[in-house]
Protein backbone atom coordinates (compact mmCIF):
# COMPACT_ATOMS: atom_id res chain seq x y z
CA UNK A 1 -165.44 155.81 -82.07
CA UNK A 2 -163.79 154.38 -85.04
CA UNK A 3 -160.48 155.32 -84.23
CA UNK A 4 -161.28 152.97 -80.68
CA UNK A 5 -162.88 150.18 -82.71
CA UNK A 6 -159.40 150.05 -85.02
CA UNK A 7 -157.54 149.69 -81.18
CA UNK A 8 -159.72 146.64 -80.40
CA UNK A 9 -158.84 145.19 -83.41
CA UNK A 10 -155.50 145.65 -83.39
CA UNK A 11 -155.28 144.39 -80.00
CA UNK A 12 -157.55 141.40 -81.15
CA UNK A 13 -155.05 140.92 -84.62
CA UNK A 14 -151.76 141.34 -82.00
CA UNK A 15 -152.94 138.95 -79.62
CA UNK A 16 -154.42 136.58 -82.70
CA UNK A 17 -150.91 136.41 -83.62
CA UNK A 18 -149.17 135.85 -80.56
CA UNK A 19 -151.43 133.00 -79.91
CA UNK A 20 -150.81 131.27 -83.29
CA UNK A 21 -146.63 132.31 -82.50
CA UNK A 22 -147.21 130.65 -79.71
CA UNK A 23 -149.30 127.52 -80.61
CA UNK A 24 -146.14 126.91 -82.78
CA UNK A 25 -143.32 126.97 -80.87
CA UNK A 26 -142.59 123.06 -80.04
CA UNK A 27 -140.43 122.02 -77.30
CA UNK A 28 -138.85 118.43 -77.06
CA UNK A 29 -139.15 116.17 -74.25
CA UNK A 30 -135.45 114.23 -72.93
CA UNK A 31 -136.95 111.35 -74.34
CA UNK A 32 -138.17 112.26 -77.45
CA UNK A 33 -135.98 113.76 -81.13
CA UNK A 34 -138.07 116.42 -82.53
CA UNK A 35 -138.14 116.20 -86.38
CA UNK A 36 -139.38 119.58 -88.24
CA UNK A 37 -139.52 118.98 -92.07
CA UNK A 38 -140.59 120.72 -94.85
CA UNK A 39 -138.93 124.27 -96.67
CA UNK A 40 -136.00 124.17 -93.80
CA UNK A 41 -133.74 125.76 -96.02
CA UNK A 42 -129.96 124.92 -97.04
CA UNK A 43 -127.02 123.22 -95.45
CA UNK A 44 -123.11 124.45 -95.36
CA UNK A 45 -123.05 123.04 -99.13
CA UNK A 46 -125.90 125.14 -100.40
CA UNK A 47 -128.15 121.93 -100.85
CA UNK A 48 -131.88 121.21 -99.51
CA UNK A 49 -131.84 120.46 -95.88
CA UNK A 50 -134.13 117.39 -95.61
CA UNK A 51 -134.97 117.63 -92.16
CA UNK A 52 -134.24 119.83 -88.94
CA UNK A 53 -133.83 117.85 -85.74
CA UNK A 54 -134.13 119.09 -82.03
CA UNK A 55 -133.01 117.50 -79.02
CA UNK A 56 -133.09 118.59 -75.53
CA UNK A 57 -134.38 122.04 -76.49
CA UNK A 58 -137.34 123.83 -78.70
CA UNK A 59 -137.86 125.67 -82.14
CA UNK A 60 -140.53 127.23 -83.96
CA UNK A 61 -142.27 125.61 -86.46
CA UNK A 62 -143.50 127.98 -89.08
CA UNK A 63 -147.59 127.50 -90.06
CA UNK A 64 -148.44 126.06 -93.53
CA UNK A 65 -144.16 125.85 -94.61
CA UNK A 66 -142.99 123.34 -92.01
CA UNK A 67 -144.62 120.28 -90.17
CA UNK A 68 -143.20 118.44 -87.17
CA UNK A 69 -143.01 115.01 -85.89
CA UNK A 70 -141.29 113.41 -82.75
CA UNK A 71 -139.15 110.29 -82.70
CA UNK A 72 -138.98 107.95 -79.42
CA UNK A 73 -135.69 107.53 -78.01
CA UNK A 74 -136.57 104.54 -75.39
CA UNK A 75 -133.97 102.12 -75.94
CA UNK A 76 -135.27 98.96 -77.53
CA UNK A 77 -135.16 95.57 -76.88
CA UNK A 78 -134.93 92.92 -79.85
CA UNK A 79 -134.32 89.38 -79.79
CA UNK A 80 -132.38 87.66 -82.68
CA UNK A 81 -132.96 84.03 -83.08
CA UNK A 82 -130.69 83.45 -85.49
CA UNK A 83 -130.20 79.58 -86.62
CA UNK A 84 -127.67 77.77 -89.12
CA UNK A 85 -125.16 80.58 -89.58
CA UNK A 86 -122.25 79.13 -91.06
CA UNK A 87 -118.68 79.62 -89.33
CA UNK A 88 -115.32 79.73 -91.22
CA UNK A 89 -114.91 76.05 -91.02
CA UNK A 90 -118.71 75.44 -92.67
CA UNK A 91 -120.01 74.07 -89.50
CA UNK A 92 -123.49 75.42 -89.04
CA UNK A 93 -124.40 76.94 -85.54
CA UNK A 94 -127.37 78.61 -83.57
CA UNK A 95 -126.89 82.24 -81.76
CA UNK A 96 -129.90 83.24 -80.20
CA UNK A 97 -128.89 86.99 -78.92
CA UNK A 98 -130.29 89.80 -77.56
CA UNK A 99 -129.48 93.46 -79.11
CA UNK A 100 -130.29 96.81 -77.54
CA UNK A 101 -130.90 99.96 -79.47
CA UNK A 102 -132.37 103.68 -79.46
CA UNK A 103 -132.14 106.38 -81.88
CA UNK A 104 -129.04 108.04 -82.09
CA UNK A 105 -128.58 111.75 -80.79
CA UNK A 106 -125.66 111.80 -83.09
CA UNK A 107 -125.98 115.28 -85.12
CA UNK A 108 -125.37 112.85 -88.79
CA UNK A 109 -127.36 109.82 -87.01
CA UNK A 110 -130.37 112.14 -86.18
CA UNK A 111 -130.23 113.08 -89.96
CA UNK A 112 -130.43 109.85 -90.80
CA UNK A 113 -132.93 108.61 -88.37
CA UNK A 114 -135.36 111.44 -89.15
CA UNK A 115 -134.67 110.30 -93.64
CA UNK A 116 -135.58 106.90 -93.05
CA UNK A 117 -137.88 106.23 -89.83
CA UNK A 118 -139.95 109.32 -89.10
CA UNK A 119 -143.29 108.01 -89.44
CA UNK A 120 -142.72 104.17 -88.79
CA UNK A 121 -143.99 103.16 -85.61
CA UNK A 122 -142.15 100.61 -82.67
CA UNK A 123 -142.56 97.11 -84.38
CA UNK A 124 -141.65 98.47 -87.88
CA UNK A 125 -138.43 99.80 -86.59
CA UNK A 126 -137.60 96.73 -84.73
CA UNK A 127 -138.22 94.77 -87.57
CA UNK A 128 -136.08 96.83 -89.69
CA UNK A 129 -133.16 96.59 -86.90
CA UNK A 130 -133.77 93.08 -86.87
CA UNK A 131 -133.06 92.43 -90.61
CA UNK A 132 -129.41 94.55 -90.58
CA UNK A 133 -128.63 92.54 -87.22
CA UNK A 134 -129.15 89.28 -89.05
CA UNK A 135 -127.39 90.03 -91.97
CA UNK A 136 -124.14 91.51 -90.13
CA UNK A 137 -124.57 88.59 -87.30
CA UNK A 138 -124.16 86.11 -90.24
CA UNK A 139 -121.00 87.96 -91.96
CA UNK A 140 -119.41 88.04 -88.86
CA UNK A 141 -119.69 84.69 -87.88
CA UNK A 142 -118.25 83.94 -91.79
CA UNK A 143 -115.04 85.26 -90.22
CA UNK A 144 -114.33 83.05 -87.06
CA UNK A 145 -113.68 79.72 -86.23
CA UNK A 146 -115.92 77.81 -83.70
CA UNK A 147 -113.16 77.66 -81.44
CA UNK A 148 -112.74 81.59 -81.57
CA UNK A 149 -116.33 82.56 -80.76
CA UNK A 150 -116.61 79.92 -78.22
CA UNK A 151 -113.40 80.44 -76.46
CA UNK A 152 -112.62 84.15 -77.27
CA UNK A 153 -116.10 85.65 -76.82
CA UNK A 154 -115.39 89.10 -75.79
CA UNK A 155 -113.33 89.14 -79.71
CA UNK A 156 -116.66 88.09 -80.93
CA UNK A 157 -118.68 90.72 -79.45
CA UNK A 158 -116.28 93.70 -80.40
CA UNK A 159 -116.70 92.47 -83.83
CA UNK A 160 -120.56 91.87 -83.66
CA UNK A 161 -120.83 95.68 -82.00
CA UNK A 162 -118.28 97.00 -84.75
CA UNK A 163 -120.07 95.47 -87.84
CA UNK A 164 -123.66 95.62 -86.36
CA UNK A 165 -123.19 99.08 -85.03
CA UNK A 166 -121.86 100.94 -88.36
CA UNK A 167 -124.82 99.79 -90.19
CA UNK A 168 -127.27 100.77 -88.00
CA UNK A 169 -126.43 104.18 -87.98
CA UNK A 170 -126.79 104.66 -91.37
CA UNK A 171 -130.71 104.19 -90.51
CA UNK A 172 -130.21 106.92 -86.98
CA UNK A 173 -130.28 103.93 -84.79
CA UNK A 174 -127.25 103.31 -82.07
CA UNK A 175 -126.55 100.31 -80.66
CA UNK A 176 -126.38 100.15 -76.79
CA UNK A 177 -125.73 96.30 -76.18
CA UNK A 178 -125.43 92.91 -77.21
CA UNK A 179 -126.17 90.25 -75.08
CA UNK A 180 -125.26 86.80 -77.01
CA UNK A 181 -126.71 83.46 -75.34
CA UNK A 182 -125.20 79.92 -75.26
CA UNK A 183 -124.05 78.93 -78.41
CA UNK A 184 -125.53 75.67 -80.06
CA UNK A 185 -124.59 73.85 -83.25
CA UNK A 186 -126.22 70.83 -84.62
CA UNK A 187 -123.10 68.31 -85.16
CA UNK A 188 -122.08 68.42 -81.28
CA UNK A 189 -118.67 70.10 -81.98
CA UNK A 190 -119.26 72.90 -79.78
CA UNK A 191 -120.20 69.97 -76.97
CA UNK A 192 -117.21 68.37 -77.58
CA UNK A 193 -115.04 70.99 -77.52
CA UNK A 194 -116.37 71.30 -73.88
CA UNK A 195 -115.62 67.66 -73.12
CA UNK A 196 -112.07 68.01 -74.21
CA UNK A 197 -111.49 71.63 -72.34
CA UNK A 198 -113.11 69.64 -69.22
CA UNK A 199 -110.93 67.10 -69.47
CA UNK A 200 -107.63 69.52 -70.18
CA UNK A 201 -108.50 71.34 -67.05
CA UNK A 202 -109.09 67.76 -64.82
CA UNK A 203 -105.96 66.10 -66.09
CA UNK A 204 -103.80 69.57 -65.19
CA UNK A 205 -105.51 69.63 -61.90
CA UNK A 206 -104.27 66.13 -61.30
CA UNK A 207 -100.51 66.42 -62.64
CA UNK A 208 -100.74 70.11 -60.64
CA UNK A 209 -101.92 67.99 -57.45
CA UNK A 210 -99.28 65.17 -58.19
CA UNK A 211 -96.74 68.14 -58.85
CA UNK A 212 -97.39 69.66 -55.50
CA UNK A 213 -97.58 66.31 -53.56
CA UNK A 214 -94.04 65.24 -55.02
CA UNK A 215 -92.52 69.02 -54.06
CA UNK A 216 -94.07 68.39 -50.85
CA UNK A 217 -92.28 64.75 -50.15
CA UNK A 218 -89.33 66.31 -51.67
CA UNK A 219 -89.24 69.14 -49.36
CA UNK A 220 -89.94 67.09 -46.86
CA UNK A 221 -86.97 64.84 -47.47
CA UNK A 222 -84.17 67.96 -47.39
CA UNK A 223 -85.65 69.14 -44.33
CA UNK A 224 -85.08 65.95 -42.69
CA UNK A 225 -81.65 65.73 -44.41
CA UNK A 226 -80.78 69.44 -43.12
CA UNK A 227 -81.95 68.20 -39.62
CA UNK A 228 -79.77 64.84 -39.37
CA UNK A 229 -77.00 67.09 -40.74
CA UNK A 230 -77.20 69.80 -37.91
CA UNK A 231 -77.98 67.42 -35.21
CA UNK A 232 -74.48 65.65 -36.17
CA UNK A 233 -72.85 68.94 -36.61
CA UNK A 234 -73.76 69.38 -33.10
CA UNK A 235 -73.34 66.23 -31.50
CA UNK A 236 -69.69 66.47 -33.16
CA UNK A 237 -69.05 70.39 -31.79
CA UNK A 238 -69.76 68.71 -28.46
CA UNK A 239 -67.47 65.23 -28.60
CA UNK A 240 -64.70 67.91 -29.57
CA UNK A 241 -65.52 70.34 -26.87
CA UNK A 242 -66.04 67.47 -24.07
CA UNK A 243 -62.34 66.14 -25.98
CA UNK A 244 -60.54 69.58 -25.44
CA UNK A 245 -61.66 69.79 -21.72
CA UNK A 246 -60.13 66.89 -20.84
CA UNK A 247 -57.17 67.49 -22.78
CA UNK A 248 -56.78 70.76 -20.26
CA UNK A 249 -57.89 69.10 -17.46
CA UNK A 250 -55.38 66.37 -17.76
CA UNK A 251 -52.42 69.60 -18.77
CA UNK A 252 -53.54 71.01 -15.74
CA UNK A 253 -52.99 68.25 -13.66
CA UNK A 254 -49.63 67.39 -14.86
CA UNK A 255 -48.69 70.28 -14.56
CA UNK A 256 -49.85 70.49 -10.31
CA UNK A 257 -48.13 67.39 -10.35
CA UNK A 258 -44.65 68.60 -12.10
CA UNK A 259 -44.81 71.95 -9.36
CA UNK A 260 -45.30 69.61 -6.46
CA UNK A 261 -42.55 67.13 -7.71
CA UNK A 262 -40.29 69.88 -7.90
CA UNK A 263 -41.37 71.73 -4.72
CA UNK A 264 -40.36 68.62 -2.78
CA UNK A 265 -37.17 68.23 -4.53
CA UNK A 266 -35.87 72.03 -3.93
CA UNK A 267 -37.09 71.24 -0.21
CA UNK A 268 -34.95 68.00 0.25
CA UNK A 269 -32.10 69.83 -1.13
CA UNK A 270 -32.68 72.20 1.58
CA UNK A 271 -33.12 69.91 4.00
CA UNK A 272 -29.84 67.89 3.15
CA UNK A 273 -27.68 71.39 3.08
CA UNK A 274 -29.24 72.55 6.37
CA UNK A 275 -27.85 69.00 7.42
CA UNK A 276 -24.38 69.22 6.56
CA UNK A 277 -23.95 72.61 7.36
CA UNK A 278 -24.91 71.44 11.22
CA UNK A 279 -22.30 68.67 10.61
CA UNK A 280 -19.81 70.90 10.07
């Protein structure tokens, strides 16, 4: 009896176990970075891992040494309304802009991410996004001329996703896009460098119009001048051909003329012989 009784609680301390095993072994969703934290043990270098971080997969987290957390990875949306951000030629400007980001899967980024955001909810992080976007935004636009960022905006956005991108990812976030609105400054120039571009591209369309109207006339001309040429060409091919059959026409009648002349000489010669010979 007591040696059955030690069986059932074996079986009960076995299965006890498995259960709490069990209970602790933590998958991670697609969407989600799982963070385990606490003794973790050492990196390559021999120094404290801070965190351990699980994507797309699972790990156990031991009881009472080691915690867990996740981290979203939904991209997300902030909006930057960034006003009076002085360009390279001082001229103060608006760029209201739209950035996209998500926690990085990045093995260093993930580090990061899980250092200085595990915990902080949605908001927070967006508002801590928000403050490295503005900063960056405005060193960027430090760099360029009006004329560059308005003109040469794809330039402006590699730079924006370069500098706004790098320090990010020191906090684990990525950025996924930047979507930068219509640029607005409060002295007009921006305006008026549309005027003046507008009228650029009228007064080329005009001189390209004027261009193409005077090739046209032009073309039009040498045709007529290539026509008047061939039609004389021709006309004087003709005169010289109708010329040179008359010229053989009249050679060919002098010459019927010359046989016949001297036919009816040889036959009065003839004639007069036949003559004397009956004479005689």
């Amino acid at each position: 009896m007591p040696f059955l009784v030690l069986i059932v609680v074996a079986v009960i301390l076995a299965f006890s176990i498995l259960t709490a095993a069990l209970s602790r072994y933590r998958r991670c969703p697609s969407d989600k970075l799982l963070v385990i934290y606490g003794k973790i043990g050492k990196d390559a270098s021999g120094e404290a891992r801070s965190a351990k971080c699980v994507h797309g997969g699972a790990s156990f987290v031991w009881p009472v040494i080691q915690d867990y957390q996740y981290l979203d990875l939904k991209p997300m949306t902030i909006e930057i309304d960034l006003k009076s951000a002085l360009s390279r030629q001082n001229i103060r400007i608006n760029v209201p802009s739209v950035f996209t980001v998500a926690i990085s899967t990045d093995e260093g980024d993930m580090i990061n991410a899980a250092v200085r955001m595990l915990g902080l909810g949605a908001q927070q992080i967006k508002d801590l996004a928000a403050d490295i976007i503005l900063g960056q935004l405005r060193q960027v636009i430090a760099t360029m001329d009006i004329e560059e960022i308005n003109a040469d905006r794809e330039k402006f956005l590699a730079n924006v996703t370069h500098s706004v991108g790098a320090e990010l990812r020191k906090i684990g976030l990525k950025l996924i896009n930047v979507n930068v609105k219509d640029l607005v400054d409060e002295s007009g120039y921006i305006e008026a460098l549309g005027k003046k571009a507008a009228a650029q591209a009228i007064n080329q369309a005009k001189k390209e119009v004027a261009e193409q109207e005077r090739d046209g006339e032009i073309g039009k001309a040498n045709a007529e001048q290539e026509r008047r040429v061939k039609v004389s060409a021709a006309d004087a091919t003709a005169v010289r051909g109708e010329n040179e059959a008359k010229i053989t026409i009249a050679n060919s009648e002098a010459d019927r003329r010359e046989r016949e002349a001297d036919a009816e000489r040889r036959a009065s010669a003839a004639e007069k012989i036949a003559i004397a010979n009956a004479l005689k």
